[in-house]
Protein backbone atom coordinates (compact mmCIF):
# COMPACT_ATOMS: atom_id res chain seq x y z
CA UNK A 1 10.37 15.59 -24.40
CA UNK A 2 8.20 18.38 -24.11
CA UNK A 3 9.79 22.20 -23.76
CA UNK A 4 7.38 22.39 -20.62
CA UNK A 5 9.62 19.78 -18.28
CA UNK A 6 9.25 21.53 -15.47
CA UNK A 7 6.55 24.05 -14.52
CA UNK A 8 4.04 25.53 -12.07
CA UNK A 9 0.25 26.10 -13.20
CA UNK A 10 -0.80 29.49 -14.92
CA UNK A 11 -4.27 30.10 -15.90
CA UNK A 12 -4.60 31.03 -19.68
CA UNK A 13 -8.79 31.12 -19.88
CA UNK A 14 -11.81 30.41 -18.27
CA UNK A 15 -14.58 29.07 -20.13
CA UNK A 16 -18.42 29.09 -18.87
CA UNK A 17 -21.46 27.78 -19.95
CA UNK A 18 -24.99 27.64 -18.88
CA UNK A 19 -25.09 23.99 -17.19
CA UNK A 20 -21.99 21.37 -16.31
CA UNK A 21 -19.68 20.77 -18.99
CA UNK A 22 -18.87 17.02 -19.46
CA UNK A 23 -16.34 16.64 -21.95
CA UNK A 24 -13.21 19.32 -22.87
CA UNK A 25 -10.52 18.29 -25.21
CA UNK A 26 -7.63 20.02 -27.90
CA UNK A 27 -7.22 19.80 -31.14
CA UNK A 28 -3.67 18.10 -31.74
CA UNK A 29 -2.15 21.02 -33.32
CA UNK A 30 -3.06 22.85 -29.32
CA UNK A 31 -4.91 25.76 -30.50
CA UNK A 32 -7.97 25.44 -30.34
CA UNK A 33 -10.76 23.83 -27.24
CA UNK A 34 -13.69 22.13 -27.58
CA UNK A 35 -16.13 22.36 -24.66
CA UNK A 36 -19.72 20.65 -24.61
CA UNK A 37 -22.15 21.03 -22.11
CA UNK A 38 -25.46 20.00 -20.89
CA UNK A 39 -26.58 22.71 -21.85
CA UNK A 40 -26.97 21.69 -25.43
CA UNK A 41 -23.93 23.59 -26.85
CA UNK A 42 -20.07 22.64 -28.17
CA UNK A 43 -18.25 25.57 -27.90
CA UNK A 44 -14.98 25.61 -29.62
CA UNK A 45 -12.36 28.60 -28.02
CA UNK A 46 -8.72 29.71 -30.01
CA UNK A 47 -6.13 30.71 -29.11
CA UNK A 48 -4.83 33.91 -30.36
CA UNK A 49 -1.14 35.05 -31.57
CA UNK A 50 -0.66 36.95 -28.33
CA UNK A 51 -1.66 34.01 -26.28
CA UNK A 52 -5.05 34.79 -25.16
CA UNK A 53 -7.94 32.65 -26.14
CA UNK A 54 -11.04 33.76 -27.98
CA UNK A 55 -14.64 32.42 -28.59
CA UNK A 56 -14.58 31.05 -32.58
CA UNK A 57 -17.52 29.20 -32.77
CA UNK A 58 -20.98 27.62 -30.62
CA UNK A 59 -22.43 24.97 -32.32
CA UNK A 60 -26.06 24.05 -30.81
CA UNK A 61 -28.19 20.68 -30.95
CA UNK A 62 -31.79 20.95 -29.39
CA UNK A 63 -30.95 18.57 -26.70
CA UNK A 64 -27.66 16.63 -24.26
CA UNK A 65 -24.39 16.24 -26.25
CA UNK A 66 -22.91 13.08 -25.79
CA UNK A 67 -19.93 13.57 -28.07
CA UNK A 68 -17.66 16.64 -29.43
CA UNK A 69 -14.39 15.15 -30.87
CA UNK A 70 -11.87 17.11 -33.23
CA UNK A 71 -10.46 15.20 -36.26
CA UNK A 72 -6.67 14.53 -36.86
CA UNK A 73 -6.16 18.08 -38.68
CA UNK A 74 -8.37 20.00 -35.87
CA UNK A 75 -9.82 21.35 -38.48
CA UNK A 76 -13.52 19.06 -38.71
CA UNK A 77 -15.68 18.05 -35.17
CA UNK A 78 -17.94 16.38 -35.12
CA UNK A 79 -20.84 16.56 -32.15
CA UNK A 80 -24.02 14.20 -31.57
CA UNK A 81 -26.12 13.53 -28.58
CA UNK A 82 -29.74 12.80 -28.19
CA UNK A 83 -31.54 15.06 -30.54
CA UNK A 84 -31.40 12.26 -33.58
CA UNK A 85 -28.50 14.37 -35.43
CA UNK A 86 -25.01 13.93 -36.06
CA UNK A 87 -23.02 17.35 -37.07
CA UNK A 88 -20.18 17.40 -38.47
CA UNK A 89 -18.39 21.34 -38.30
CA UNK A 90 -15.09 22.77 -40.81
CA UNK A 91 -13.02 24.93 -40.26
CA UNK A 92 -12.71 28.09 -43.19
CA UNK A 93 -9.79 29.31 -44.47
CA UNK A 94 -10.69 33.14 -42.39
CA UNK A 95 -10.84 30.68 -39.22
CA UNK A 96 -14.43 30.59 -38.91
CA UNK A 97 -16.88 27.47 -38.50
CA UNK A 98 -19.54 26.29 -40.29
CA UNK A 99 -21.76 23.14 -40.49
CA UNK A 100 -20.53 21.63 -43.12
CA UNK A 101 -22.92 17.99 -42.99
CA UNK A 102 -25.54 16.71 -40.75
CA UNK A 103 -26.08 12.66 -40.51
CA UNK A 104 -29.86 12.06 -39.46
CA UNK A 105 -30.25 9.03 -37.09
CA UNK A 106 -33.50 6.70 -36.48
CA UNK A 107 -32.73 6.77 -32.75
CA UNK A 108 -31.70 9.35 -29.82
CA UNK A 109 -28.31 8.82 -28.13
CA UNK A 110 -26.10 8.93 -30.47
CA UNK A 111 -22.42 8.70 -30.31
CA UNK A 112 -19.77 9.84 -32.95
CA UNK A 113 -15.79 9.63 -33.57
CA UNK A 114 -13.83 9.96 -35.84
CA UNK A 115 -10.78 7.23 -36.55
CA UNK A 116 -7.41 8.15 -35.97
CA UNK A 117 -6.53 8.96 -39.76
CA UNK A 118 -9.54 11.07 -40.03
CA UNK A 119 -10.88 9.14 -43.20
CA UNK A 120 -13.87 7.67 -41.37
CA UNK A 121 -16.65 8.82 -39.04
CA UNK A 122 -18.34 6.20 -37.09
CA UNK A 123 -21.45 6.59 -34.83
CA UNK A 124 -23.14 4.16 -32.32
CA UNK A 125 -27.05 4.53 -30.94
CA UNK A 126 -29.08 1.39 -29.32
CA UNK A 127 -27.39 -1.96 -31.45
CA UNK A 128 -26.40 -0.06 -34.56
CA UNK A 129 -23.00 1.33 -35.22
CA UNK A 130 -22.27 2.65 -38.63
CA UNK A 131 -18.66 3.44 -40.19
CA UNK A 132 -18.81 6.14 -43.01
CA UNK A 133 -16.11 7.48 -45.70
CA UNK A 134 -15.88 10.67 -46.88
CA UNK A 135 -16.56 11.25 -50.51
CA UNK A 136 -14.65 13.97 -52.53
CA UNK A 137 -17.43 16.36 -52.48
CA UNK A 138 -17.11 16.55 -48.76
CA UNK A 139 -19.94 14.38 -47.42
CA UNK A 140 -20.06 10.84 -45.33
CA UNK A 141 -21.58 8.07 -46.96
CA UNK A 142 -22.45 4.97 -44.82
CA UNK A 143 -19.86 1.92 -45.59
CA UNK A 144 -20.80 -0.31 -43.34
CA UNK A 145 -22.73 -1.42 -40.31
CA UNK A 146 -22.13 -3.08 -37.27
CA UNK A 147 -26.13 -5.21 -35.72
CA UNK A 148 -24.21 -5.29 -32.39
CA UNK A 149 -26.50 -8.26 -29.96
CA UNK A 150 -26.96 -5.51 -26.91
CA UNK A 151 -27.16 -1.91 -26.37
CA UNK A 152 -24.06 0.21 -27.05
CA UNK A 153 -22.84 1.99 -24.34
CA UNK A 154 -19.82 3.61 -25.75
CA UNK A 155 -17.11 2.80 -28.50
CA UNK A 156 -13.56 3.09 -29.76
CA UNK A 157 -11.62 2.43 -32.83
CA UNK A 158 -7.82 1.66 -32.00
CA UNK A 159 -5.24 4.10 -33.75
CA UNK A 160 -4.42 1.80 -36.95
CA UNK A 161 -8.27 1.24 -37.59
CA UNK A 162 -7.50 -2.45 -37.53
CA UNK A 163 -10.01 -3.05 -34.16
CA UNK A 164 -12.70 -1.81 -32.21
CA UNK A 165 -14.32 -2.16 -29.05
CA UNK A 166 -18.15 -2.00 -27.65
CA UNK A 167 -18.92 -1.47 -24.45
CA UNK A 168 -21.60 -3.28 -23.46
CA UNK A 169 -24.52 -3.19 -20.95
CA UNK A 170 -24.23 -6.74 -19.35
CA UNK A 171 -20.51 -5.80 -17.73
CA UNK A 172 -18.85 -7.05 -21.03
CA UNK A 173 -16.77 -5.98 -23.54
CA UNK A 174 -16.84 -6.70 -27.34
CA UNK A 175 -13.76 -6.53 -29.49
CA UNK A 176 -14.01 -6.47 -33.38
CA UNK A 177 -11.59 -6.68 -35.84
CA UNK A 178 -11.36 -5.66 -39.50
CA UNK A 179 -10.91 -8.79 -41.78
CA UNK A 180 -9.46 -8.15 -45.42
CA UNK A 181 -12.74 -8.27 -47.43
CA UNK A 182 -13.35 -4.85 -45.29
CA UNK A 183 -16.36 -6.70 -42.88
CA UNK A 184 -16.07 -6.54 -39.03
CA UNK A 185 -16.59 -9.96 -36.72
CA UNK A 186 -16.49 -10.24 -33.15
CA UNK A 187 -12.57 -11.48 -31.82
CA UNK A 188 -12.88 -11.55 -28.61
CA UNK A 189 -15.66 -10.77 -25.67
CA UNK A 190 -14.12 -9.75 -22.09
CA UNK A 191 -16.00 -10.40 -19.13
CA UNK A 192 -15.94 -8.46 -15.73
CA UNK A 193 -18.17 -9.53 -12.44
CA UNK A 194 -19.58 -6.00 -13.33
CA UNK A 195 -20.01 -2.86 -15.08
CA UNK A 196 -17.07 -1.90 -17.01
CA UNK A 197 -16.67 1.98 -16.80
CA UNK A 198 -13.40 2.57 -19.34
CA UNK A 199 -11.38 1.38 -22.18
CA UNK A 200 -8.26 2.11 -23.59
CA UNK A 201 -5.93 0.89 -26.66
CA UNK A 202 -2.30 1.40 -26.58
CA UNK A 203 -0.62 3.58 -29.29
CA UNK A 204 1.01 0.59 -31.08
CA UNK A 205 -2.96 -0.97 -31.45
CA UNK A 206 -2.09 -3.96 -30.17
CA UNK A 207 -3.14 -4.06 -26.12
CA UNK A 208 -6.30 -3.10 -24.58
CA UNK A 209 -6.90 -1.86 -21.06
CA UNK A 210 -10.38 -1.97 -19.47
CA UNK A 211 -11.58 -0.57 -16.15
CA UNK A 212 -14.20 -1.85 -14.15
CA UNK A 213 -16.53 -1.83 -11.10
CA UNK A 214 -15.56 -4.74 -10.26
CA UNK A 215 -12.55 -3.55 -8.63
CA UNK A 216 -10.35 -4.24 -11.51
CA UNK A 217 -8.59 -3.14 -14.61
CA UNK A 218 -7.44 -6.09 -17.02
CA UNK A 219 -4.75 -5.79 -19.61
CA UNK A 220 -5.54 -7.51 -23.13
CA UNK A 221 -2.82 -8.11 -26.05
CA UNK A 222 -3.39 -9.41 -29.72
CA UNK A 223 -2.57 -12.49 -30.06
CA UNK A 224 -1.22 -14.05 -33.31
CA UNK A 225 -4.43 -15.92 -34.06
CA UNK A 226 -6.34 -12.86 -34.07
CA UNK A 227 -7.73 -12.98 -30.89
CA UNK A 228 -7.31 -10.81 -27.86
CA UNK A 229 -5.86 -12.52 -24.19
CA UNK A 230 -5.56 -11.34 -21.41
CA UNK A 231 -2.14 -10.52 -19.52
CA UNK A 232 -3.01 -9.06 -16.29
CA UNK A 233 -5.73 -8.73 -13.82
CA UNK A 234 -4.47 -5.09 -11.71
CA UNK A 235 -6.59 -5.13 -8.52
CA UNK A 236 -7.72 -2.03 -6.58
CA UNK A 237 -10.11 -1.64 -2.88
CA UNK A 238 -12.27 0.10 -5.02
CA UNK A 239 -14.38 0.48 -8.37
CA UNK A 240 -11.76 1.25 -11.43
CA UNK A 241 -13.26 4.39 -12.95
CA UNK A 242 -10.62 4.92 -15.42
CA UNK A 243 -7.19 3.21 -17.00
CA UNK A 244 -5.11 4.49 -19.91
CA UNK A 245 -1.63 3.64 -21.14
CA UNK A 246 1.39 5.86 -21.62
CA UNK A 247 2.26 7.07 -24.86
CA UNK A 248 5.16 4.00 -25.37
CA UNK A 249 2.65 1.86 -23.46
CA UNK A 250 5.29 1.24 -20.77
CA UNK A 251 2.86 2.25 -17.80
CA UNK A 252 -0.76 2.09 -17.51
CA UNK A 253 -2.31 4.05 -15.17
CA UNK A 254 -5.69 3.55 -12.95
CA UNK A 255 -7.54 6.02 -11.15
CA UNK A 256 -10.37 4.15 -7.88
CA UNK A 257 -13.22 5.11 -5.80
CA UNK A 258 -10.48 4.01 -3.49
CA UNK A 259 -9.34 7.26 -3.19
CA UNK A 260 -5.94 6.14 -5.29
CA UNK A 261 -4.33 6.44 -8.27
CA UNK A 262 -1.96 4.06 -9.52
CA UNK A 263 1.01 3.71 -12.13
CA UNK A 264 1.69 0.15 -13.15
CA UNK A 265 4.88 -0.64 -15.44
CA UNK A 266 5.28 -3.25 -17.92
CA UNK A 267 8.02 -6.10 -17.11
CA UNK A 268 10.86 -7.45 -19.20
CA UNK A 269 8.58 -10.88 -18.57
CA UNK A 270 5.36 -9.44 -20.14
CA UNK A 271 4.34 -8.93 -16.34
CA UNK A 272 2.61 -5.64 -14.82
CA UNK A 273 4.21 -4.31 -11.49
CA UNK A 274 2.79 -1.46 -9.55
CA UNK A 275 5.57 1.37 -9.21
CA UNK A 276 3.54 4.21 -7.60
CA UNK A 277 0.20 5.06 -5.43
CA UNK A 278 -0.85 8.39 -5.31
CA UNK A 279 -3.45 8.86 -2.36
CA UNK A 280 -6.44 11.47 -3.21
CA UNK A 281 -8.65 13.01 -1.02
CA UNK A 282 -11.94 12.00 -2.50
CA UNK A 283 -12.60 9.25 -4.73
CA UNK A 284 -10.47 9.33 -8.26
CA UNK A 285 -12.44 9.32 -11.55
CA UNK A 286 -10.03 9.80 -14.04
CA UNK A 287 -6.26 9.67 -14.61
CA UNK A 288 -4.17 10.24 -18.38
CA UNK A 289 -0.49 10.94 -19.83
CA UNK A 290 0.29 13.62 -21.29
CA UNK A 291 1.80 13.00 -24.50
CA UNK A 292 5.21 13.31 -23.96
CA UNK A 293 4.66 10.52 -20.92
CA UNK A 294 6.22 13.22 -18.36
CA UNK A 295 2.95 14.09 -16.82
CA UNK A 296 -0.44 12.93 -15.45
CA UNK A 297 -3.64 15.15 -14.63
CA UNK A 298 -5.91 13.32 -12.65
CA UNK A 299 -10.17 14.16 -11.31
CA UNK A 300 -11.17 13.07 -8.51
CA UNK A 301 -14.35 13.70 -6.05
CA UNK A 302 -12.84 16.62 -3.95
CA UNK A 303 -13.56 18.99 -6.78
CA UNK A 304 -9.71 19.54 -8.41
CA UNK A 305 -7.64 17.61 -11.14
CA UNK A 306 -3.95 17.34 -10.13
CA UNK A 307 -1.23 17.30 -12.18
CA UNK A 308 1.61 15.00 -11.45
CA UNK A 309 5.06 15.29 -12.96
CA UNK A 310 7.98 12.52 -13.60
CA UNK A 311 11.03 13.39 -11.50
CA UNK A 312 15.13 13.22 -12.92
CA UNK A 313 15.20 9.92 -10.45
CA UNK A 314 12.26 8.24 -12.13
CA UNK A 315 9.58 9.60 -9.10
CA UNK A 316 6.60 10.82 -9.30
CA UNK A 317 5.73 14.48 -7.60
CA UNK A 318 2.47 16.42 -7.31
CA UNK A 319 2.60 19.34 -9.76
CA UNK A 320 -0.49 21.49 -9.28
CA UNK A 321 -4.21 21.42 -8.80
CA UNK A 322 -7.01 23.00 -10.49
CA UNK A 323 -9.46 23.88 -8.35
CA UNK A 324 -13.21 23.92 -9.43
CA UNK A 325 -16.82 24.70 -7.32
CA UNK A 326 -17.93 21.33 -8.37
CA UNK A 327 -16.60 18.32 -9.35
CA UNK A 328 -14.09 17.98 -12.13
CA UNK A 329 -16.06 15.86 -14.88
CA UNK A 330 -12.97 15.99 -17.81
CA UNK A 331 -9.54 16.89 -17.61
CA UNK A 332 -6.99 16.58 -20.02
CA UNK A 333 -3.78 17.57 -21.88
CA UNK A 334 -2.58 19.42 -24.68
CA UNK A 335 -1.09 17.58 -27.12
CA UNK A 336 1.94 19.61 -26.98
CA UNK A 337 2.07 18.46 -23.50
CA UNK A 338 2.17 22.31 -22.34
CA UNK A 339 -1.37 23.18 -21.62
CA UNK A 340 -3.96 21.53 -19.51
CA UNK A 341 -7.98 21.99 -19.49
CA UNK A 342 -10.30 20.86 -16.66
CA UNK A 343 -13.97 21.50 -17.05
CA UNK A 344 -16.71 20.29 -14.81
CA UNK A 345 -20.09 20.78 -12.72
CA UNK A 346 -19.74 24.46 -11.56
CA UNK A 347 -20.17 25.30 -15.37
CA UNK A 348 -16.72 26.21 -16.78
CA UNK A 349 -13.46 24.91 -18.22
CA UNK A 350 -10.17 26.60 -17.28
CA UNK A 351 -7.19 26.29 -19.49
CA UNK A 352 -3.93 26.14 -17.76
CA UNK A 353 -0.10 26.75 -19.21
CA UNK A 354 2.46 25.33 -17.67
CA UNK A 355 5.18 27.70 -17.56
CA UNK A 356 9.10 26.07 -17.17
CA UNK A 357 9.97 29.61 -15.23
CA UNK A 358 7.57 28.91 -12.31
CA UNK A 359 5.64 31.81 -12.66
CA UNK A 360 1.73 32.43 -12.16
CA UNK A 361 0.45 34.64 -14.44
CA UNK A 362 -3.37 35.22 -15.36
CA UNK A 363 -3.43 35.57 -19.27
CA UNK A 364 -7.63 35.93 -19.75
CA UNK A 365 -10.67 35.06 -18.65
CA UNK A 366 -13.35 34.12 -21.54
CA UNK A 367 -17.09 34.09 -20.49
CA UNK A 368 -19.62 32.63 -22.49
CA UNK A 369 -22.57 34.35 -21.57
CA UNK A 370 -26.07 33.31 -22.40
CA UNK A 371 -27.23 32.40 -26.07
């Protein structure tokens, strides 16, 4: 359990850019942001010892960045997007950043990640995805490669490195799994009546959930062949923009252009039971755990993420909102499970604490002004 249990939202920062910002996210030690925008920057923001935060670092590609994720350490990220480069940034010992290796790709639209352990970078453009090690002198050398049969849409590696998913253009879904001899072959291929929009593994590595326009989210476990079935089809009036487990993978959680969100829980029987609906007033793009399972920030259409908090009697309550001027396009937590950042269309990212005293109290404000 997180020291934050109960709380009301203070805002710690606000972070601007020059265009929308589409993806926000910690590192997992909490102290430090990463913000990219369309406006061809990743920005990364600190926090200092007295609690404010503090620009450290803008790292700039010459076009859209489709990816800015921290490694396991926070201490490497790695950003790519459509300017045929893949950076990867360090961390110095004085707290500064610097470029420390650039992949060149054949192709724009690149995507990059690294794996859970932080030994591997992978990155995925048109049919290609390549996994590379790091050597001892610091740089990535290409392992292995992946001649997917359709255009890659987006990617994951699960958190023991053992599978992997594509997302595909044709509304399906391929999994891969590692086989001993260190090659990758397809497992299994899940089909939806349309686009999917989201995937998630479970912490364990060993069930999948997908979202889709459809109207549906379907669960998937490992089987003991190898192979991935499915266990449950969770239905919604609406396209499912987003599902996600829990941290013990005891809930999943969807978020629908039916203007709900909704907590499933997993059944003694394997089964998947919805529990609780929250209603939104727009359509809901996005819903995830914190870490410590006790909360959930979701986005939705109306321009705010709301946080939602697990009551002593097992309930559900509203939290909070963050409000923006535009629609909230990422929102997520801390790992610590005390601090919250929503970024979106009206150009900045606010980070929020939440406070177990209740009180509201404005620590900064950080603009990034033109560069």
């Amino acid at each position: 359990m997180s020291e934050c249990e109960t709380f009301k939202l203070v805002p710690k920062a606000k972070i601007t850019h020059l265009d929308r910002i589409g993806i926000a996210d910690f590192t997992a030690d909490s102290l430090h942001v990463v913000t990219a925008g369309f406006d061809k920057t990743a920005k990364i923001t600190g926090q200092k010892t007295d609690g404010s935060w503090e620009l450290k670092a803008t790292i700039r590609h010459d076009s859209l960045l489709f990816s800015a994720v921290f490694n396991i350490d926070g201490r490497q990220l790695v950003t790519s997007g459509t300017d045929f480069m893949v950076q990867i940034c360090g961390q110095e010992d004085d707290g500064s950043w610097k470029v420390k290796a650039i992949i060149h790709q054949e192709m724009e639209g690149t995507l990059a990640t690294f794996s859970a352990d932080g030994h591997q970078l992978l990155t995925a453009n048109d049919r290609t995805l390549k996994i590379y090690g790091r050597e001892t002198d610091g740089s990535w050398e290409a392992k292995y490669t992946i001649n997917h049969h359709c255009l890659i849409m987006s990617f994951r590696i699960n958190p023991d490195s053992s599978h992997l998913f594509i997302k595909n253009n044709d509304k399906t879904m391929t999994i891969y799994g590692q086989e001993h001899d260190g090659t990758w072959e397809v497992k299994t291929t899940i089909t939806h009546n349309h686009f999917v929009d989201s995937a998630t593994f479970s912490a364990d590595s060993r069930s999948l959930v997908t979202a889709s326009r459809d109207k549906t989210a379907k669960i998937y476990g490992l089987q003991a062949d190898g192979s991935w079935g499915e266990m449950t089809v969770i239905t919604h009036d609406g396209a499912v923009r987003s599902a996600s487990f829990s941290p013990d993978d005891r809930l999943v959680v969807t978020a629908s252009l039916d203007k709900t969100v909704r907590i499933h829980e997993r059944q003694t029987n394997e089964s998947w039971e919805t529990k609780y609906t929250f209603y939104q007033n727009a359509p809901a793009r996005s819903a995830r755990f914190s870490a410590d399972g006790r909360h959930i920030v979701t986005t939705s259409d109306d321009n705010t993420a709301k946080i939602y908090s697990l009551q002593a009697d097992r309930s559900w309550e509203e939290a909070g909102s963050i409000i923006h001027k535009g629609r909230v396009l990422s929102a997520n937590f801390s790992p610590d499970s005390c601090l919250v950042v929503a970024a979106g269309e009206d150009k900045t990212a606010k980070i929020y604490s939440l406070r177990p005293d209740g009180s509201w109290i404005k620590k900064a404000i950080i603009y990034h002004g033109p560069v």
